[in-house]
Protein backbone atom coordinates (compact mmCIF):
# COMPACT_ATOMS: atom_id res chain seq x y z
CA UNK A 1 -13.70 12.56 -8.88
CA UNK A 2 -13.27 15.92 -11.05
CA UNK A 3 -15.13 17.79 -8.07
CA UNK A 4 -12.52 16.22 -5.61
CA UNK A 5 -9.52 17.50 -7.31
CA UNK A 6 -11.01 21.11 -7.06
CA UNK A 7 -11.43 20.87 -3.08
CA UNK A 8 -7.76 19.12 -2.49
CA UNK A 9 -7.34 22.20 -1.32
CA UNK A 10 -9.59 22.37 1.58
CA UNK A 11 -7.28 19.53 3.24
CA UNK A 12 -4.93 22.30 3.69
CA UNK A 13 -6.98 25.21 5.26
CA UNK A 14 -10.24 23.62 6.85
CA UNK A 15 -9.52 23.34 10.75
CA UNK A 16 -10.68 19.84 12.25
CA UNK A 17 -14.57 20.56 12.63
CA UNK A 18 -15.34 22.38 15.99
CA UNK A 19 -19.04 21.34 15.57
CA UNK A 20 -19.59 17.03 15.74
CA UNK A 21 -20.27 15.78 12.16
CA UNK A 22 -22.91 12.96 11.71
CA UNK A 23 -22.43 11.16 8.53
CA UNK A 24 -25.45 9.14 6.88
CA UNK A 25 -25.28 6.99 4.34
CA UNK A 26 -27.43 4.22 3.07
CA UNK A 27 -25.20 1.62 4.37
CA UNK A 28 -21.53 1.55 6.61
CA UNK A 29 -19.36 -1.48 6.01
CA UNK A 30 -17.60 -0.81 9.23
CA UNK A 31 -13.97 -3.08 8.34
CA UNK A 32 -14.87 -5.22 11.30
CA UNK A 33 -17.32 -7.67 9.64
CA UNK A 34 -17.88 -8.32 5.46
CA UNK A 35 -21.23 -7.32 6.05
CA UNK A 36 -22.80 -3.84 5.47
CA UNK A 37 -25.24 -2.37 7.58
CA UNK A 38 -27.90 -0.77 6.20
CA UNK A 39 -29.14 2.50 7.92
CA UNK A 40 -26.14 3.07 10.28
CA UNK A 41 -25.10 6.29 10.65
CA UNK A 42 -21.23 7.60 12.28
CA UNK A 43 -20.57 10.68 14.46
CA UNK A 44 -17.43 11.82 14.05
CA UNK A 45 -16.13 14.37 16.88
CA UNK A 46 -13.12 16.38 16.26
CA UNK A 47 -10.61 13.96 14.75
CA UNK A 48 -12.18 10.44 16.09
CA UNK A 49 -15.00 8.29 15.66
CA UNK A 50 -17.75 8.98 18.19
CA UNK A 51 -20.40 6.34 17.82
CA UNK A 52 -21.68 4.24 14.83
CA UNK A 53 -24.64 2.03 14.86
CA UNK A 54 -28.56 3.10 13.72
CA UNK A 55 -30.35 5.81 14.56
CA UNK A 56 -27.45 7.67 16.57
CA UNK A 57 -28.32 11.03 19.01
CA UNK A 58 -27.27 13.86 17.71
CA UNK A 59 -26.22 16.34 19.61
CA UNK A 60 -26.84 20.16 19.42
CA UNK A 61 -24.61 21.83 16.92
CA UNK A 62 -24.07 18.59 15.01
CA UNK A 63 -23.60 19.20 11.20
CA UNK A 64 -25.63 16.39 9.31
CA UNK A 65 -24.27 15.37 5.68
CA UNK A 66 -26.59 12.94 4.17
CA UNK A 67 -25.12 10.68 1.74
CA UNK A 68 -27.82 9.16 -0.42
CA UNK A 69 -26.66 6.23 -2.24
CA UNK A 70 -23.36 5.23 -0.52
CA UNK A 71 -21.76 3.00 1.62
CA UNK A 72 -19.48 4.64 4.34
CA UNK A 73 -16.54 3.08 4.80
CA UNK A 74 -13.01 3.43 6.34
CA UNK A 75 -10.10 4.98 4.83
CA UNK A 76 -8.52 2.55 2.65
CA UNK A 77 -5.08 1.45 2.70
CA UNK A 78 -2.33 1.11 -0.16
CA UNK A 79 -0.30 -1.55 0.94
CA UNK A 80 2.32 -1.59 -1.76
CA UNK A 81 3.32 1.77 -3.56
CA UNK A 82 5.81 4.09 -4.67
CA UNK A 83 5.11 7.65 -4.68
CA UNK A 84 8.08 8.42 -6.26
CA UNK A 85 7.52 6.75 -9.44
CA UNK A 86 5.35 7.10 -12.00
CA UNK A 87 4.02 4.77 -14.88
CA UNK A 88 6.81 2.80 -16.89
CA UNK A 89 5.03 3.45 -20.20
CA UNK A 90 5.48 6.96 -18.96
CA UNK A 91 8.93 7.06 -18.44
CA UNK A 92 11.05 3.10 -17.93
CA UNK A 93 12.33 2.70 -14.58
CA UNK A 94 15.61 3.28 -15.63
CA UNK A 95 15.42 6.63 -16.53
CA UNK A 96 13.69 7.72 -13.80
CA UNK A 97 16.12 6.90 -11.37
CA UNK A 98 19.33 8.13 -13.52
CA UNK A 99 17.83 10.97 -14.85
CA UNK A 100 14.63 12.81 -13.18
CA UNK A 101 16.33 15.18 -10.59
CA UNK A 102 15.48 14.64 -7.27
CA UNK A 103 13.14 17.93 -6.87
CA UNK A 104 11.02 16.78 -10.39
CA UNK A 105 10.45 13.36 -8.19
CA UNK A 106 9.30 14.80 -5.14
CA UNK A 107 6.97 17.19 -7.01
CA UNK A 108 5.56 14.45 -8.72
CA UNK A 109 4.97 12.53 -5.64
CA UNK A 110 3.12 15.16 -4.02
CA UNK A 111 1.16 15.53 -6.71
CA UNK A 112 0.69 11.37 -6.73
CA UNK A 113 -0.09 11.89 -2.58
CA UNK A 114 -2.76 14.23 -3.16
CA UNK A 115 -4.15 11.71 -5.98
CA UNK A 116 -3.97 8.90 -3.18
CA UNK A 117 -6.06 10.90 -1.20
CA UNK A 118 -8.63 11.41 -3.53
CA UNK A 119 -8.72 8.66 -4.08
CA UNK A 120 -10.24 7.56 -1.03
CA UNK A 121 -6.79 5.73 0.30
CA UNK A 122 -5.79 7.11 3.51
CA UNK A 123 -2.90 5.55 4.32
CA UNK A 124 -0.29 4.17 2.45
CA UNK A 125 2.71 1.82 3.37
CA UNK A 126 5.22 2.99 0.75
CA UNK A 127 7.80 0.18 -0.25
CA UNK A 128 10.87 2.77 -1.52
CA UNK A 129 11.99 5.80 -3.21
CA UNK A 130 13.73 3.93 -6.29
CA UNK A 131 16.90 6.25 -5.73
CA UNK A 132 15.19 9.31 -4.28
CA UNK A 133 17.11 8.69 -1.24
CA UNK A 134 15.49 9.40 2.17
CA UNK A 135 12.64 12.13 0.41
CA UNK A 136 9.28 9.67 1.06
CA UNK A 137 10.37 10.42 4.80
CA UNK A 138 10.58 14.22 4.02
CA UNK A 139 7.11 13.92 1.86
CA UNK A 140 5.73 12.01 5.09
CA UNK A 141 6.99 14.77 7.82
CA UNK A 142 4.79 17.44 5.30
CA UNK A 143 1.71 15.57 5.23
CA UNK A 144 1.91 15.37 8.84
CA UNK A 145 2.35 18.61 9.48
CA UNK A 146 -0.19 19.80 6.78
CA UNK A 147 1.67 21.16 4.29
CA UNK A 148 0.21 19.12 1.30
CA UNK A 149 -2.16 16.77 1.26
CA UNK A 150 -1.69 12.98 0.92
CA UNK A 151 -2.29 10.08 3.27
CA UNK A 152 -0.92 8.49 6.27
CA UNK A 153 2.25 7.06 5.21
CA UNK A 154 4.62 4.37 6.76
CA UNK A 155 8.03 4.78 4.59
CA UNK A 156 10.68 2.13 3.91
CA UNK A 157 13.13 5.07 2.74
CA UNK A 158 15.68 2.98 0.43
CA UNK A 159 15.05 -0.71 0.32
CA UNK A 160 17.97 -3.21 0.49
CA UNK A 161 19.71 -5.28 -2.15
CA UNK A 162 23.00 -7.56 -2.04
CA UNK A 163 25.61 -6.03 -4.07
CA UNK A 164 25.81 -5.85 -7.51
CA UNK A 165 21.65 -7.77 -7.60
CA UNK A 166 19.68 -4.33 -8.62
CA UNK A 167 19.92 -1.84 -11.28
CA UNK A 168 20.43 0.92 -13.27
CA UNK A 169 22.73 -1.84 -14.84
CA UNK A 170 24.40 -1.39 -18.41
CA UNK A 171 27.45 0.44 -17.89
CA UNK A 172 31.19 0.00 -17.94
CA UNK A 173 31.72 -2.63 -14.94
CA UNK A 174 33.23 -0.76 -12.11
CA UNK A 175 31.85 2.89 -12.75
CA UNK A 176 29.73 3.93 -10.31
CA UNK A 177 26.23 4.05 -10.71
CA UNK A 178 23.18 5.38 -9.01
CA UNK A 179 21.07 2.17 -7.52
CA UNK A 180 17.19 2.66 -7.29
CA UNK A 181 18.32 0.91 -3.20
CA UNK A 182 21.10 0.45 -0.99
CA UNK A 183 23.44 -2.36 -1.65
CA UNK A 184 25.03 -4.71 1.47
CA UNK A 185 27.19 -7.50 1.30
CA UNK A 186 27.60 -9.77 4.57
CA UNK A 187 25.52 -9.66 7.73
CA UNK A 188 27.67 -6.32 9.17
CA UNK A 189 26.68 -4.07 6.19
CA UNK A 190 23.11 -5.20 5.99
CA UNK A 191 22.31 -4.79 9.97
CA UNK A 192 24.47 -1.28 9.74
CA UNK A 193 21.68 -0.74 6.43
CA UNK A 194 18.97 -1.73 9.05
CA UNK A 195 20.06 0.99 11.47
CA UNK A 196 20.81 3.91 8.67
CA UNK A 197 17.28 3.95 7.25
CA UNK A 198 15.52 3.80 10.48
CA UNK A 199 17.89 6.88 11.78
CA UNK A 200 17.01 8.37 8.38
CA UNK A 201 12.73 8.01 9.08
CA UNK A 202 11.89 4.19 8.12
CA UNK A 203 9.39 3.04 9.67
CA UNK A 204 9.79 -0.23 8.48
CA UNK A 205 12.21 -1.82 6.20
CA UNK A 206 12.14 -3.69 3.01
CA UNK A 207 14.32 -6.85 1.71
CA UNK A 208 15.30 -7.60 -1.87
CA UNK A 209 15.03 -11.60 -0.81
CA UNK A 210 15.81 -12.43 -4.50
CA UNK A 211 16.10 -10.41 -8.04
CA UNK A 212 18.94 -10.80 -11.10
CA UNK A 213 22.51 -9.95 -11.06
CA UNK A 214 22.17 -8.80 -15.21
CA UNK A 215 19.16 -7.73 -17.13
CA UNK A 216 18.46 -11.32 -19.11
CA UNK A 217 19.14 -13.11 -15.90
CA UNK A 218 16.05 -15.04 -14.00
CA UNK A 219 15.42 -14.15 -10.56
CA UNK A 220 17.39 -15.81 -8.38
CA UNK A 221 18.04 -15.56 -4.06
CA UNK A 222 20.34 -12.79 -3.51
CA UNK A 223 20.51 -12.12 0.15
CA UNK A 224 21.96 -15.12 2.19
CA UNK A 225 20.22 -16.72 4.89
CA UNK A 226 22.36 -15.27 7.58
CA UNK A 227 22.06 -11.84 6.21
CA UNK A 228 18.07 -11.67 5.98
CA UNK A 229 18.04 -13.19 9.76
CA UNK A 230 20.19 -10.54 10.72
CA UNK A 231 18.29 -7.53 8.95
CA UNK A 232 14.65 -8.73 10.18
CA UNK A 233 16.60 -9.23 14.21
CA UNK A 234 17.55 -5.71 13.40
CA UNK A 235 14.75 -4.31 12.39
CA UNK A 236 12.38 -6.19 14.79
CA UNK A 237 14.49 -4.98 18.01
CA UNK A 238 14.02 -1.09 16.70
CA UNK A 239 10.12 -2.20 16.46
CA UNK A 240 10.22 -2.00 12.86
CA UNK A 241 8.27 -4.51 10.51
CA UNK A 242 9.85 -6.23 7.85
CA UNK A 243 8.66 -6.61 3.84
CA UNK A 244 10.25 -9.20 1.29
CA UNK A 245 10.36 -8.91 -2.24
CA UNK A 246 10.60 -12.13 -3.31
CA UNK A 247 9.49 -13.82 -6.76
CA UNK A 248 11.19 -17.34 -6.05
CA UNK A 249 10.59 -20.07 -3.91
CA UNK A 250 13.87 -20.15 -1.92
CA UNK A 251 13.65 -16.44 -1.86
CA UNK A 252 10.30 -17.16 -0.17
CA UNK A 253 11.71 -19.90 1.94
CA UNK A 254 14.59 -17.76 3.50
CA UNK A 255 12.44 -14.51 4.11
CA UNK A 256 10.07 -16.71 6.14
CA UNK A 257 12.75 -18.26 8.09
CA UNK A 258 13.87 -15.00 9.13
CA UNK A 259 10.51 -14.22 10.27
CA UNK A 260 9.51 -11.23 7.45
CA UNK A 261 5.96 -9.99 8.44
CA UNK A 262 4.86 -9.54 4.57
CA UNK A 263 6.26 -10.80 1.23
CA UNK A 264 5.35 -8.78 -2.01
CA UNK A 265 4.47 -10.85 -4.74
CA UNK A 266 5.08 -14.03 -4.01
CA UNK A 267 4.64 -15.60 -7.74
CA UNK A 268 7.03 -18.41 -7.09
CA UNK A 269 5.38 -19.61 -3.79
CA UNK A 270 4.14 -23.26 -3.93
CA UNK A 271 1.60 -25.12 -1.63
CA UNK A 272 3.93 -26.27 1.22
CA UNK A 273 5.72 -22.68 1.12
CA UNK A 274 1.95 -20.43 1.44
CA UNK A 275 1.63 -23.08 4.26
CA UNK A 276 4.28 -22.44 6.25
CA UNK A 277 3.21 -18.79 5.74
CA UNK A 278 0.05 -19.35 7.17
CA UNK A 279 1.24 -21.19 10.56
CA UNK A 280 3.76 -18.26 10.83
CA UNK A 281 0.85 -15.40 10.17
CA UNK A 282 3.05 -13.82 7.13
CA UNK A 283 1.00 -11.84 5.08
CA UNK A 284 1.33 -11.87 0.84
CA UNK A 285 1.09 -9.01 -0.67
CA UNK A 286 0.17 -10.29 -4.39
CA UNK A 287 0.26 -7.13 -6.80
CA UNK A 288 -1.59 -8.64 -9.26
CA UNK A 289 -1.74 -4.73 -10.98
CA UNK A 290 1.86 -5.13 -11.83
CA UNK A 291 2.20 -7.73 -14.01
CA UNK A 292 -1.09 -6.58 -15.08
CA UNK A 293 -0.04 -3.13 -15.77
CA UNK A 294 3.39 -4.65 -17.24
CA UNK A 295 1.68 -6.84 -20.11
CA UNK A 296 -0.29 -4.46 -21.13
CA UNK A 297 2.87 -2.26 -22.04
CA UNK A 298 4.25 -5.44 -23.49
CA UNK A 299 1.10 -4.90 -25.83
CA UNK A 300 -1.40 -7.74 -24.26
CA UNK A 301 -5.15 -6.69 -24.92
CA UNK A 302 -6.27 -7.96 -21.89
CA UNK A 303 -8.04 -11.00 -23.86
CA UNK A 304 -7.49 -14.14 -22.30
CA UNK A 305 -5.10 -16.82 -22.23
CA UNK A 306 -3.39 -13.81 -20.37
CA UNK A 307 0.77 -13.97 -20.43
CA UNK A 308 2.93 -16.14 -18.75
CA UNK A 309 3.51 -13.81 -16.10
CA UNK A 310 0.05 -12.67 -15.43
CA UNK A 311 -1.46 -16.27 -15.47
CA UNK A 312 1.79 -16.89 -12.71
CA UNK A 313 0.51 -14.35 -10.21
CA UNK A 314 -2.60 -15.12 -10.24
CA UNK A 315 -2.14 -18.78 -9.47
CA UNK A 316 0.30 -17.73 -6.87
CA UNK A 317 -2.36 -15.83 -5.13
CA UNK A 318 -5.04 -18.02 -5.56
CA UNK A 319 -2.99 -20.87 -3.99
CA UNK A 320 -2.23 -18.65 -1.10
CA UNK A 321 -5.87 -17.64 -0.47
CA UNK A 322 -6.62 -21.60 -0.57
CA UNK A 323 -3.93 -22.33 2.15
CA UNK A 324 -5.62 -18.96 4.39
CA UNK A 325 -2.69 -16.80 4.25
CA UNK A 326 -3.38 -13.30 5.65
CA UNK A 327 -4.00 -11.10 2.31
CA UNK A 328 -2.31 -7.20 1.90
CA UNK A 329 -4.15 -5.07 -0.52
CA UNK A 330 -1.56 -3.45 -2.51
CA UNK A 331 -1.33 -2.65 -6.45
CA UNK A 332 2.60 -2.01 -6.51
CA UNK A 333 1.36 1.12 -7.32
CA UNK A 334 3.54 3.60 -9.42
CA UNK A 335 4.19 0.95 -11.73
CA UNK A 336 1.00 2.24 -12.98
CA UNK A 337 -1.02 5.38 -12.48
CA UNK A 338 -1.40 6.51 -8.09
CA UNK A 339 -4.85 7.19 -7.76
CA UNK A 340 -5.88 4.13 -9.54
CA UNK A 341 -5.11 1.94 -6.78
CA UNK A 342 -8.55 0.46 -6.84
CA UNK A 343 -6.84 -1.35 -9.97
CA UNK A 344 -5.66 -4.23 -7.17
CA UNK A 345 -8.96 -4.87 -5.94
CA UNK A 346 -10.60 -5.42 -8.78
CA UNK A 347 -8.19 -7.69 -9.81
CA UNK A 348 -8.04 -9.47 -6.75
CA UNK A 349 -12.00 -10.23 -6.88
CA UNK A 350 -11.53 -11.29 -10.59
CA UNK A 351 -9.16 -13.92 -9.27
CA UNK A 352 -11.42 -15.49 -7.13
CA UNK A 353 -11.53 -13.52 -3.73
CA UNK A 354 -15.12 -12.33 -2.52
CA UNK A 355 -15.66 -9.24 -2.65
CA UNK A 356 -16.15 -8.73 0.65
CA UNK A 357 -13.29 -9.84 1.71
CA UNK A 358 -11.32 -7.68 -0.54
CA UNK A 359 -12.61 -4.72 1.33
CA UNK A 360 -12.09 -6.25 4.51
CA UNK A 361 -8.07 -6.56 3.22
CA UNK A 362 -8.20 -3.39 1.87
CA UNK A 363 -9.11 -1.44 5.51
CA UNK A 364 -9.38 -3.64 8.61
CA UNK A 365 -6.67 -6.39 7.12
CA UNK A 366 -4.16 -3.90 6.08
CA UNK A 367 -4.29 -2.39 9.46
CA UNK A 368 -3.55 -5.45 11.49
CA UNK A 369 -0.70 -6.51 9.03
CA UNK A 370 0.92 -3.30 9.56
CA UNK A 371 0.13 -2.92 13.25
CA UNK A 372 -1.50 0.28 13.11
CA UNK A 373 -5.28 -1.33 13.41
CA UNK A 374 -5.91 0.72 17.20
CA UNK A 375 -5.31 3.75 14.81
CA UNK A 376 -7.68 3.34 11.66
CA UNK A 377 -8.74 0.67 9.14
CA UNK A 378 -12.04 0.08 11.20
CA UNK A 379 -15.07 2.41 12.37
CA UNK A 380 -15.25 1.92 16.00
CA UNK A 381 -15.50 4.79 18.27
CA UNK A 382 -12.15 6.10 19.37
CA UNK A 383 -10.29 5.36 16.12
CA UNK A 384 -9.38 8.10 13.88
CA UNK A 385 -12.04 9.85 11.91
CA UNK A 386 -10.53 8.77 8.35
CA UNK A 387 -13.72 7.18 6.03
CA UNK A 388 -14.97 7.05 2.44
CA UNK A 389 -18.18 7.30 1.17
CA UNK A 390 -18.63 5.38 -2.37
CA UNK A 391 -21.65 5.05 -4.61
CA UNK A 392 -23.02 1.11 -4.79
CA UNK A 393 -22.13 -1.60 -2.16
CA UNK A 394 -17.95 -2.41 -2.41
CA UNK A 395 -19.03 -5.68 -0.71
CA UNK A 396 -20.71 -7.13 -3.70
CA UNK A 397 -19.25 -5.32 -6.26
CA UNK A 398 -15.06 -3.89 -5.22
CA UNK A 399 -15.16 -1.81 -8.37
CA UNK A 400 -17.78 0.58 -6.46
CA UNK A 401 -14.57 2.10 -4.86
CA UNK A 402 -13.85 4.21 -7.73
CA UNK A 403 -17.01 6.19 -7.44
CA UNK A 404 -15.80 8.20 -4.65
CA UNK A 405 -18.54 10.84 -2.79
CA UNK A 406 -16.90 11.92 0.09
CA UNK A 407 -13.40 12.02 1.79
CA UNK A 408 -12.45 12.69 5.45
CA UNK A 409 -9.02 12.04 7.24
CA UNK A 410 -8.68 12.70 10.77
CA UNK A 411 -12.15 14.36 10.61
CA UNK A 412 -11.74 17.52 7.85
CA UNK A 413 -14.23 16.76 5.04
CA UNK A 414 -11.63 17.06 2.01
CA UNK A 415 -14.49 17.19 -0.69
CA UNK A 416 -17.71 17.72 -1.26
């Protein structure tokens, strides 16, 4: 990875290829079976995918890079971040929304975009700016056009909570305080919500289902039933998809009746709710990195019997992958370090899902979930040129993902 910070760079100058590039690695795990192919090559022409198979043609004026070692793979996808934060043992989550001016955060989530990158995820669906306001769809507009490097990015701008349910909290009652997302009370507010952060770049919008009203509170539901139905009708008429954060199971059980595509963590779901969620194809999005990343700041050594809330999530998630709910990769990333995202997957195959398959959720899957799967997440010809190359075989082993060779979006070689 040192080599690939040195040639972030290259993102920035290097002209899509003029010449067709054939890549060849030892093996392509093309995202559309859980099975690697062993001597298949990929020609990549201008920004797309020409051909992939064994033993492609190659026509004049193709540049060859030979990748001895590694499986080719596509881009992966972060399913759950937040560029805009960095690690709480770092800084809490407090402070960072009442006291890290808004220019410090968006520097620091370039700087986490470019790490993304690197780190061989090309695309990102970014859950909220945690009181940066509207700047993720600022950050996305400059990676679009070029102007720093990061990945593809579908932005949920603000998130939205019922008033008075999120936080900074702490203060004299009645002064006003920043909120890391925008509070609605009552169907009106919340569908007027809906329409502000799509007008302000959303590209999909993101429900607090349940949290706390104070700090020592347990979760609890927050939004009523007629206000989440009214958000996702909302949302769905602008053709925008809809995320849950939920942690409870009535919180669960209203987000699915209001037809949410995804809910984020899910640790209170139970065997009738993951179900339901699997007739209605709504995809979980465990985060098993967060309350990972959380104990261990609590001071857990990562020896086993694992806390209360780790040992939670995981059975959550395991009790969704027995009922066949659609899987989203994504670490809740920004909780801990961006450009560590591969955190999720490993935890993910520790927990019981093959590895394979994690792979297969962390390209192809993530793609379909968040309707952009005739863009990338696969390598079929016609799709977009973004792909990884990693040392080892990610289908037996996920952790291979962190040995990253070679990284191209939209066919520009980042690095080597």
């Amino acid at each position: 990875m040192k080599y690939l910070l040195c040639a972030a760079a290259l993102l920035l100058a290097a002209p899509v290829a003029a010449e067709p590039i054939l890549l060849r690695p030892e093996r392509v795990f093309d995202g559309v079976t859980t099975a690697s192919h062993a001597g298949w090559e990929v020609l990549v022409d201008a920004d797309r995918i020409a051909a992939v198979g064994p033993h492609l043609p190659t026509p004049a004026g193709t540049r060859v890079v030979a990748l001895p070692g590694t499986t080719l793979m596509p881009g992966m996808i972060e399913g759950h971040g937040h560029l805009f934060l960095h690690p709480y043992n770092e800084t809490p989550w407090d402070e960072q929304v009442l006291h890290e001016p808004l220019a410090l955060r968006t520097a620091r989530a370039v700087v986490h975009a470019r790490a993304t990158l690197l780190a061989g995820f090309t695309s990102e669906r970014d859950l909220g700016t945690e009181g940066a306001g509207y700047a993720d769809a600022g950050l996305k507009q400059a990676i679009d056009k070029g102007i720093v490097p990061g990945p593809r990015m579908i932005v949920a701008t603000r998130a939205i909570v019922a008033r008075g349910a999120y936080g900074p909290k702490g203060f004299e009652p009645g002064v006003a305080v920043p909120q890391g997302a925008q509070e609605v009370s009552g169907v009106d507010e919340i569908v007027r919500a809906v329409r502000d952060q799509i007008a302000g770049g959303a590209g999909l919008i993101k429900l607090y289902a349940d949290y706390h009203y104070q700090g020592d509170d347990s979760s609890r539901p927050t939004l009523s039933q007629a206000e989440m139905s009214a958000a996702v009708a909302a949302a769905h008429d602008a053709g925008r998809r809809v995320a849950a954060h939920s942690v409870t199971a009535e919180g669960m059980r209203r987000a699915i009746a209001a037809g949410v595509d995804t809910i984020e963590h899910g640790y209170g779901g139970t065997p009738a709710i993951f179900k339901t969620m699997h007739d209605r194809n709504i995809a979980l999005c465990p985060t098993l990195a967060a309350s990972d990343a959380v104990a261990h700041y609590r001071g857990w050594n990562g020896a086993e019997p694992a806390p209360a809330g780790v040992l939670e999530n995981r059975s959550s998630f395991r009790l969704a992958l027995a009922a066949g709910v659609p899987i989203c990769m994504g670490g809740d990333v920004g909780v801990f370090a961006h450009g560590t995202n591969a955190r999720e997957m490993e935890l993910m195959q520790a927990a019981g899902m093959p590895a394979a398959a994690v792979a297969l959720a962390a390209t192809a899957g993530n793609a379909h979930i968040f309707g952009i799967d005739d863009k990338v997440g696969s390598i079929k010809p016609g799709l977009l040129a973004d792909l990884v190359a990693v040392d080892g075989d990610p289908t037996r082993d996920v952790a291979a993902v962190r040995s990253v060779r070679l990284v191209m979006k939209g066919g520009r070689i980042i690095a080597p």
